[in-house]
Protein backbone atom coordinates (compact mmCIF):
# COMPACT_ATOMS: atom_id res chain seq x y z
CA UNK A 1 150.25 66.66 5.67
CA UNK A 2 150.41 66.20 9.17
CA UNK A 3 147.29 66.21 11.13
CA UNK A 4 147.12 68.50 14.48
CA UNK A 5 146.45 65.68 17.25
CA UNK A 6 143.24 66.30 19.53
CA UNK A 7 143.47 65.90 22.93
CA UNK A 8 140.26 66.31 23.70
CA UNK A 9 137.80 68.96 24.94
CA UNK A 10 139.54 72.06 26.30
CA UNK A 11 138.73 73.07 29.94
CA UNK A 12 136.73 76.36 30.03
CA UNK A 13 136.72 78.96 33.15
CA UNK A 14 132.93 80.10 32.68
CA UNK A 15 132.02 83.21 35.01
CA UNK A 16 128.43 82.79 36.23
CA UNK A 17 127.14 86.34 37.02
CA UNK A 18 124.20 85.09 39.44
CA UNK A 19 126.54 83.28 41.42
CA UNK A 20 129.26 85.94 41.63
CA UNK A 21 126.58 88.16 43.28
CA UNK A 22 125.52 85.82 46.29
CA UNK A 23 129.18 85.64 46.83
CA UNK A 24 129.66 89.01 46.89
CA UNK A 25 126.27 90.10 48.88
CA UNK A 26 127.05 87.36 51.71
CA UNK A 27 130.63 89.24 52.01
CA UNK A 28 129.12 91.93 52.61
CA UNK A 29 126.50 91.00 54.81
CA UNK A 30 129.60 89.29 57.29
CA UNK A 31 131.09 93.07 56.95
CA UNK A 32 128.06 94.80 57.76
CA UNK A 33 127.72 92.34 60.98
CA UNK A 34 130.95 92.88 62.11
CA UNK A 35 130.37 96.47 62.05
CA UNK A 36 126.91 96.58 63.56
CA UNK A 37 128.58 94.10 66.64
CA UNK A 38 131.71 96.68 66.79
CA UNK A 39 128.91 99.80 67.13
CA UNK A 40 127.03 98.40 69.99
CA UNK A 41 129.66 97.17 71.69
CA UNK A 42 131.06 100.82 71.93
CA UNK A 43 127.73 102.20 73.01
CA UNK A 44 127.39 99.44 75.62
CA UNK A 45 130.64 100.31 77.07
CA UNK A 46 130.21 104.20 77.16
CA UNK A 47 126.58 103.45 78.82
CA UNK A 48 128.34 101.98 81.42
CA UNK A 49 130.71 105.14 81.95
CA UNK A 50 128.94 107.67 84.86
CA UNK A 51 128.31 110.86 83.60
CA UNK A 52 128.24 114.54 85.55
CA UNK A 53 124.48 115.37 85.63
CA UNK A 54 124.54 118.27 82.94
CA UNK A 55 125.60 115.42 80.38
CA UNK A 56 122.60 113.24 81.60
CA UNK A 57 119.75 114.47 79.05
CA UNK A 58 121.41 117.98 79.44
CA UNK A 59 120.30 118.11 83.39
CA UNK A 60 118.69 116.22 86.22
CA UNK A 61 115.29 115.32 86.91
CA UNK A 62 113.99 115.05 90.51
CA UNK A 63 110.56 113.06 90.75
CA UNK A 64 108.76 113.74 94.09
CA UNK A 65 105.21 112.36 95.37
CA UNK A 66 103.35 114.90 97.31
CA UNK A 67 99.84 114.40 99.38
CA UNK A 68 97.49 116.81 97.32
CA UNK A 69 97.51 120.05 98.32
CA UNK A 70 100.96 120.03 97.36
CA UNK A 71 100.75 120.55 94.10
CA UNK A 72 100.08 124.58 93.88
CA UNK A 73 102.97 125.82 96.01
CA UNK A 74 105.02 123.22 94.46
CA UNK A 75 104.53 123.95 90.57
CA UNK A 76 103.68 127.64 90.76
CA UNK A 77 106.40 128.67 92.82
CA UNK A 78 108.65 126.36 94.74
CA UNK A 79 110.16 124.33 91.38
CA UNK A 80 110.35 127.60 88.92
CA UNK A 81 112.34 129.84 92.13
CA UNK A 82 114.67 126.65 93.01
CA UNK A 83 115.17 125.79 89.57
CA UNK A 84 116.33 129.41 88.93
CA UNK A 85 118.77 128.99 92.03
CA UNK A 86 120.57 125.76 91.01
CA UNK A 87 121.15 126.71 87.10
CA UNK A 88 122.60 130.37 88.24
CA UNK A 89 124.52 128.82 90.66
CA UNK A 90 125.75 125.45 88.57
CA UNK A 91 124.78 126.51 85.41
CA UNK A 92 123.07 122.77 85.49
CA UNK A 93 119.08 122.87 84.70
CA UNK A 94 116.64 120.88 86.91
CA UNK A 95 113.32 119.49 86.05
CA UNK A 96 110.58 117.97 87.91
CA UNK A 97 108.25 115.14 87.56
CA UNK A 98 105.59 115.40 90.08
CA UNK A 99 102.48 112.54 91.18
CA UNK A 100 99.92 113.88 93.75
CA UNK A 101 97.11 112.00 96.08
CA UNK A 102 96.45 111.16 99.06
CA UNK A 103 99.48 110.56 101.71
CA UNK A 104 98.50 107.01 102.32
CA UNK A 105 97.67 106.46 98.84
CA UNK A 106 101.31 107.52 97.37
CA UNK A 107 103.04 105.94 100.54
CA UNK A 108 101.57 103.06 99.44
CA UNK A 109 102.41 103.33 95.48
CA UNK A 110 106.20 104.24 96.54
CA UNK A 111 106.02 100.88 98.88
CA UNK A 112 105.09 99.33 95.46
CA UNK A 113 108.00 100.33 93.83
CA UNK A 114 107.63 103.78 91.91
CA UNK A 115 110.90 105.15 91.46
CA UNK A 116 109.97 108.94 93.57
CA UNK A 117 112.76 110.20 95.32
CA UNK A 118 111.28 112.73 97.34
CA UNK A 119 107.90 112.59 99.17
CA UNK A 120 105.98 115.41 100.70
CA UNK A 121 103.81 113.64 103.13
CA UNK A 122 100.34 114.58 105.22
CA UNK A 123 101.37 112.35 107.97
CA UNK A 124 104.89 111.17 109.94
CA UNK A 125 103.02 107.59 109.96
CA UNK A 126 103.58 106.91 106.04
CA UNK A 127 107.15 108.06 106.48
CA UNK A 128 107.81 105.65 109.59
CA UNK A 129 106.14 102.78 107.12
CA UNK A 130 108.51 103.86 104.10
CA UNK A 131 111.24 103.84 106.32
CA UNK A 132 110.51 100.60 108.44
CA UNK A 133 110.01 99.00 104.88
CA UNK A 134 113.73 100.33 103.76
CA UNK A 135 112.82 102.69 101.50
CA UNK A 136 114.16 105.40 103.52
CA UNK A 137 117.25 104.77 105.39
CA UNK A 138 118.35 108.41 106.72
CA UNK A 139 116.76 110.36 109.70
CA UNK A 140 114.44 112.87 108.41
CA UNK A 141 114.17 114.28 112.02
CA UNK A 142 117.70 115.71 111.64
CA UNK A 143 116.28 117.55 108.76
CA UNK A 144 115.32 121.38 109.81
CA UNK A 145 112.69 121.19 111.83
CA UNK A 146 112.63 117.33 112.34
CA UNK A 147 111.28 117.29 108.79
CA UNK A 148 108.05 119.36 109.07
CA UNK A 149 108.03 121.70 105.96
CA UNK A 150 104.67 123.86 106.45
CA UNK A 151 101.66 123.49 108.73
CA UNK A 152 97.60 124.30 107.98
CA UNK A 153 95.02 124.35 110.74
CA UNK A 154 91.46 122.37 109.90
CA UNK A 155 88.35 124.21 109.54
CA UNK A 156 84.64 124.35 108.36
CA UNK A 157 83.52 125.26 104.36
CA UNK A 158 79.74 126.21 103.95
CA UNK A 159 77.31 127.32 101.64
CA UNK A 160 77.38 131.07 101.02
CA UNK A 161 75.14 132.94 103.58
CA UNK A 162 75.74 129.38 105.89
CA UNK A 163 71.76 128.63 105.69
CA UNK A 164 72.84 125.35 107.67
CA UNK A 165 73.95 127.50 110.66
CA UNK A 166 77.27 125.71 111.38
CA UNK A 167 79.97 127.63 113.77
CA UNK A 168 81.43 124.85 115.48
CA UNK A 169 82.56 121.27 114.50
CA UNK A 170 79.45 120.29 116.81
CA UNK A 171 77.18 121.86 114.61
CA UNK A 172 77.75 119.37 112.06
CA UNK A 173 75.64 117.44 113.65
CA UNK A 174 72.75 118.93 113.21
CA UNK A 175 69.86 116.89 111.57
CA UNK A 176 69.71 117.36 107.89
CA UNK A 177 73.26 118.57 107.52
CA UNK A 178 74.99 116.85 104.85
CA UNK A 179 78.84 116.24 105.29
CA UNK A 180 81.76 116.06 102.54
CA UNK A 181 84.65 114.56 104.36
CA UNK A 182 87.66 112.46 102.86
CA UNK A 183 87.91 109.07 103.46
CA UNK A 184 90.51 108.04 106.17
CA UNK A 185 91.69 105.01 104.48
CA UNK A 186 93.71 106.67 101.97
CA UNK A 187 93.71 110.26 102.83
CA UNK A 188 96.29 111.88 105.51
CA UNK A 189 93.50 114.90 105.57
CA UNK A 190 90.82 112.56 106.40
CA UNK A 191 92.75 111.20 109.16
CA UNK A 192 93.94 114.91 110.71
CA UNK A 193 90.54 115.85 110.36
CA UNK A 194 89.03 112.92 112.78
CA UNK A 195 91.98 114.70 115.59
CA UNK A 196 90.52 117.89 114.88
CA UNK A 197 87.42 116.94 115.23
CA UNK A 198 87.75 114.75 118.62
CA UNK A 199 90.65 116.80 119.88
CA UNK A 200 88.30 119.92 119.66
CA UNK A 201 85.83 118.35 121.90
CA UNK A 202 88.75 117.13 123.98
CA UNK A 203 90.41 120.58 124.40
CA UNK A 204 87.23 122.51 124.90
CA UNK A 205 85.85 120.24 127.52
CA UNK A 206 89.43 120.37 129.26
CA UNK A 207 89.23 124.16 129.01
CA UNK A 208 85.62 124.29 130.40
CA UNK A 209 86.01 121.62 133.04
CA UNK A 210 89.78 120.60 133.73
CA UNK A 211 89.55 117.22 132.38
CA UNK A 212 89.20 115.39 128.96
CA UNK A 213 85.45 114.60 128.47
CA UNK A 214 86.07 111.32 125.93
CA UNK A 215 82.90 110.32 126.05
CA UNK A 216 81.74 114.07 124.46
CA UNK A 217 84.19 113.92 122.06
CA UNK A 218 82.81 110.13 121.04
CA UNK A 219 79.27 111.37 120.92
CA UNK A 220 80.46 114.33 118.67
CA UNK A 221 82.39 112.31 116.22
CA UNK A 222 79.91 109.80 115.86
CA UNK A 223 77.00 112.48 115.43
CA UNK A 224 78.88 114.26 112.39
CA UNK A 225 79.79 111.20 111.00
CA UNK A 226 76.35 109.49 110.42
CA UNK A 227 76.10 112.95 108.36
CA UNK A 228 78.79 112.21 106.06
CA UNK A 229 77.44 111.44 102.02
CA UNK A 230 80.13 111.09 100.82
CA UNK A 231 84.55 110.23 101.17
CA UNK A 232 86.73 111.29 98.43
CA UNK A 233 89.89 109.39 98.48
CA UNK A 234 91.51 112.60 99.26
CA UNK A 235 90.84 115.72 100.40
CA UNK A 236 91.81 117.51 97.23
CA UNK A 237 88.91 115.42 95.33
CA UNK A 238 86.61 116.05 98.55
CA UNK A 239 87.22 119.88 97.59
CA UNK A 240 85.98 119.14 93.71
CA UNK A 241 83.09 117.36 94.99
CA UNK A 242 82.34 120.21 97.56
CA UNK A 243 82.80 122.23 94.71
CA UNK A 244 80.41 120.54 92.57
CA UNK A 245 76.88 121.29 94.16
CA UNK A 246 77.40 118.46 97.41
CA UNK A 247 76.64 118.59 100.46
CA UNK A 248 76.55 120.99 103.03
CA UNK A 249 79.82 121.53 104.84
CA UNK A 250 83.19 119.82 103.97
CA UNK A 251 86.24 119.45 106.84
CA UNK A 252 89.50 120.54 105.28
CA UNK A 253 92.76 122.48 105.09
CA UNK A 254 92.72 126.12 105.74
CA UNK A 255 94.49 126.21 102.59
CA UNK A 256 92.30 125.05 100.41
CA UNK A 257 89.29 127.02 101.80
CA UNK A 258 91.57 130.20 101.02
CA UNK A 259 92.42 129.09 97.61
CA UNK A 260 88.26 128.42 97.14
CA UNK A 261 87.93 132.36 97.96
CA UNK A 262 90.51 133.58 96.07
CA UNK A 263 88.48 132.07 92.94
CA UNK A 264 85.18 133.55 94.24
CA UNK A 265 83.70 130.52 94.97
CA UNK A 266 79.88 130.85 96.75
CA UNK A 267 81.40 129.87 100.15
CA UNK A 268 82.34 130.33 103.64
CA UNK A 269 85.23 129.48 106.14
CA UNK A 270 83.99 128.84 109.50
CA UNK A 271 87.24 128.97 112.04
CA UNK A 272 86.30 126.38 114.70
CA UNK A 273 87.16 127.38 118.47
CA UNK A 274 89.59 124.79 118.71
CA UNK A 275 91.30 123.19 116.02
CA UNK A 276 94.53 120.63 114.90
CA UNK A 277 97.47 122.37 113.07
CA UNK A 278 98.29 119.22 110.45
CA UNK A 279 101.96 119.24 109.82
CA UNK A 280 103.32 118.16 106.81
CA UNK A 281 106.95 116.20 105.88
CA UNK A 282 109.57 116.13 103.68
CA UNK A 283 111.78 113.26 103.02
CA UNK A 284 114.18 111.27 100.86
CA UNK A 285 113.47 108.27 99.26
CA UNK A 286 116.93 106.86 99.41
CA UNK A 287 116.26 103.87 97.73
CA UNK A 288 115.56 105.38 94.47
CA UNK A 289 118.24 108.16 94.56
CA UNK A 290 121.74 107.69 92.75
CA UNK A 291 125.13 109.35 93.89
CA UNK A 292 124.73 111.48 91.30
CA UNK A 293 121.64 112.73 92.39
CA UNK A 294 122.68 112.62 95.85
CA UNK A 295 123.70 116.71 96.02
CA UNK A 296 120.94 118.39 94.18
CA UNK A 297 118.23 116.68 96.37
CA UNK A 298 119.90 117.05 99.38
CA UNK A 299 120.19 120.80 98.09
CA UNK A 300 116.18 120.96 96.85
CA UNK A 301 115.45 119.45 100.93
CA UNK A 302 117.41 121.99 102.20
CA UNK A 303 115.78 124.88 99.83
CA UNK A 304 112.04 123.87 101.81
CA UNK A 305 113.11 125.83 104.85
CA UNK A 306 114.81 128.62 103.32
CA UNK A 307 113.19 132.12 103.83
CA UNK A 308 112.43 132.22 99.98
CA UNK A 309 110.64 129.01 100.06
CA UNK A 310 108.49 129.43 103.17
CA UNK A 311 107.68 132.69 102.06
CA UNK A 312 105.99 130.47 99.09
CA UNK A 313 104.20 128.26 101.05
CA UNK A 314 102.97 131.27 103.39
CA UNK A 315 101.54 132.78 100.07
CA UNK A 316 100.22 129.82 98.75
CA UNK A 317 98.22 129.68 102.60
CA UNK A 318 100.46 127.36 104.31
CA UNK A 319 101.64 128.49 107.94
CA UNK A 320 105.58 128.50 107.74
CA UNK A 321 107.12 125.97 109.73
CA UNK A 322 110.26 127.33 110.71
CA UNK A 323 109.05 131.24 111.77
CA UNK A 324 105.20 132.82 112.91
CA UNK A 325 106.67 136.10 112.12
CA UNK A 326 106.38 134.61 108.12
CA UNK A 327 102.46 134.04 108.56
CA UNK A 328 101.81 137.48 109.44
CA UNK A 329 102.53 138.19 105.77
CA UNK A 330 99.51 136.88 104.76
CA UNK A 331 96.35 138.56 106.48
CA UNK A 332 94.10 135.87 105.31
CA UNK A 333 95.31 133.47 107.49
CA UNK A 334 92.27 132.49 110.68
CA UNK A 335 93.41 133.26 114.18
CA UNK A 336 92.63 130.61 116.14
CA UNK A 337 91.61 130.24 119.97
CA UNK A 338 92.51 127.07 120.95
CA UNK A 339 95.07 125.30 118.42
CA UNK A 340 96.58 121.95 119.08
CA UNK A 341 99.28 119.95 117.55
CA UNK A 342 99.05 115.89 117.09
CA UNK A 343 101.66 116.28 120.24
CA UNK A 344 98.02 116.65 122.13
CA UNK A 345 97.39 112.92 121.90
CA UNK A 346 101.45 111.92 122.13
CA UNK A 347 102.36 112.54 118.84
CA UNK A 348 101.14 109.82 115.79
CA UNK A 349 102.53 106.70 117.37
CA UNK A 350 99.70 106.74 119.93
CA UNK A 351 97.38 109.01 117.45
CA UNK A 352 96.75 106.82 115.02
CA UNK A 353 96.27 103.33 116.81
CA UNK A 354 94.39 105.09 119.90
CA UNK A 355 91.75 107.43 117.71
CA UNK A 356 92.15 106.65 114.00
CA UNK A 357 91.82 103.03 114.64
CA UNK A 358 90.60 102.52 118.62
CA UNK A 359 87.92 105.34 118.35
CA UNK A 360 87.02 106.40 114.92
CA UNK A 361 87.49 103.17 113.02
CA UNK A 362 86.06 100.72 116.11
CA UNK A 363 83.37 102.64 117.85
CA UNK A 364 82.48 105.39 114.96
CA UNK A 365 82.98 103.82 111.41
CA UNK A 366 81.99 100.28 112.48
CA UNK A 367 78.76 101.42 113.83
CA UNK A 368 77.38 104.65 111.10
């Protein structure tokens, strides 16, 4: 019988299961890649694709920085009415995100680089800095009204009953008077309230005599000021700490003396005989506005001077900047004898470095 030759050991094919299942999950793993790269690569590219505003988060967003009595007129009536407007008209909804302070103080944040691209502003000096600086790079001047949305005269809050016996800036004076007044370093309203205050002096004594008596208006400033307790950085927080038991008599906005009453607060408005009518601005921030954005700001600027929207500001105690007849609309606004304008003392280019700085800040701060 033959015998079957061997050949040796056979080669076996053995199938290790452990093996077979890094293989497999590293496939994958280059397949899920791929896909992962291919998805944000897509998104990437549409990101880069401009979109109409109604796609953008379903509507646009406008973010303005106002000075701080802003804010009521703004929220409560001017955003809800204009809002209104622009979705019945483009069926596009706009929202607002809003900062308030003190003019210098957000002049000085959008300097820094906040991305606002309106500002309401207490005085044309932080607008000439924003623009000077490139932040603006239209003319607000050819705005309506070179700009100026609304207007406020300056006047006196007291005590209920005035037990201090103040009827004139002068009277602030008085020995034992404590004074709430915001400081001018970062408050437009501290700085309109040093022209009212020296301006009144200035326009009374011109009235009286025929000339400009500086050296009464001086004597006055510096009198009321070694009363001051206390500066707020703006006049909004000078109000809450009026509010909250200090002092004597604060120096502020018409407005905000009206808005006081209307929440029965224990106080009086004394209307000075001659007072300054601070004027307040609108502008762009071009910098930080996109084409896209372009038309429904330049539409919200535009809205300020409509009838409907100084009607609002009128309510909300602003004078109207664009017609007196408005003002008459609301009987609680003063009447007053002698009004000026910052025009009195040429208008802020000569204002500020002539009495903020010259006057108030060298022969009146320096020396309290």
């Amino acid at each position: 019988m033959k015998r079957r030759r061997n050949d040796g050991p056979r080669a076996v094919l053995v199938r290790d299961p452990t093996l077979c299942t890094v293989a497999q999950t590293v496939s994958l793993r280059r397949k899920l890649t791929a896909c992962v790269t291919l998805v944000i690569f897509v998104l990437l590219a549409g990101s880069c694709l401009p979109k109409p505003p109604a796609e953008t988060g379903g509507g646009v967003n406008i973010t303005l920085y106002g000075f701080s009595i802003m804010r009521e007129s703004l929220e409560k009536g001017i955003y809800p009415t204009f809002t209104a407007k622009w979705k019945q008209e483009h069926g596009v909804d706009v929202r607002f995100t809003s900062s308030f302070a003190g003019s210098e103080t957000i002049t000085n944040q959008i300097l820094q680089g906040v991305k606002a691209q309106v500002a309401i502003l207490s005085i044309e000096r932080d607008a000439a800095r924003l623009k000077q600086h490139g932040d603006i790079t239209s003319d607000w001047h050819a705005l309506p009204q070179k700009g100026i949305v609304n207007k406020t005269p300056f006047v006196i809050l007291v005590r209920k009953g005035n037990p201090k016996g103040i009827h004139d800036f002068p009277d602030l004076a008085k020995p034992g008077v404590k004074v709430i007044h915001p400081d001018p370093i970062g408050s437009g309203g501290a700085q309109w309230s040093i022209l009212a205050i020296y301006g009144s002096e200035l326009v009374k004594s011109e009235k009286q005599s025929g000339g400009q008596d500086h050296a009464r208006a001086l004597q006055t400033l510096q009198a009321i000021w070694r009363n001051v307790i206390s500066t707020p950085a703006s006049a909004r927080e000078a109000r809450t700490t009026f509010e909250l038991g200090n002092g004597d008599a604060l120096v502020t906005y018409e407005l905000d003396a009206l808005l006081m009453k209307e929440a029965n607060a224990p106080i009086e408005v004394i209307i000075p005989e001659a007072t300054i009518f601070s004027e307040h601005l609108a502008v762009p921030i071009d910098r930080n506005i996109s084409a896209s954005d372009r038309p429904v700001i330049d539409a919200f600027l535009q809205y300020l001077w409509s009838d409907e929207a100084q009607r609002t500001f009128v309510r909300g105690h602003f004078r109207s900047s664009t017609s007196e007849a408005l003002d008459q609309e609301n009987k609680e606004l003063a009447t007053i004898k002698y009004p000026f304008t910052v025009d009195y003392f040429g208008g802020w280019d000569k204002a500020y470095p002539e009495v903020i700085e010259g006057v108030f800040r060298d022969l009146v701060q320096k020396r309290k």
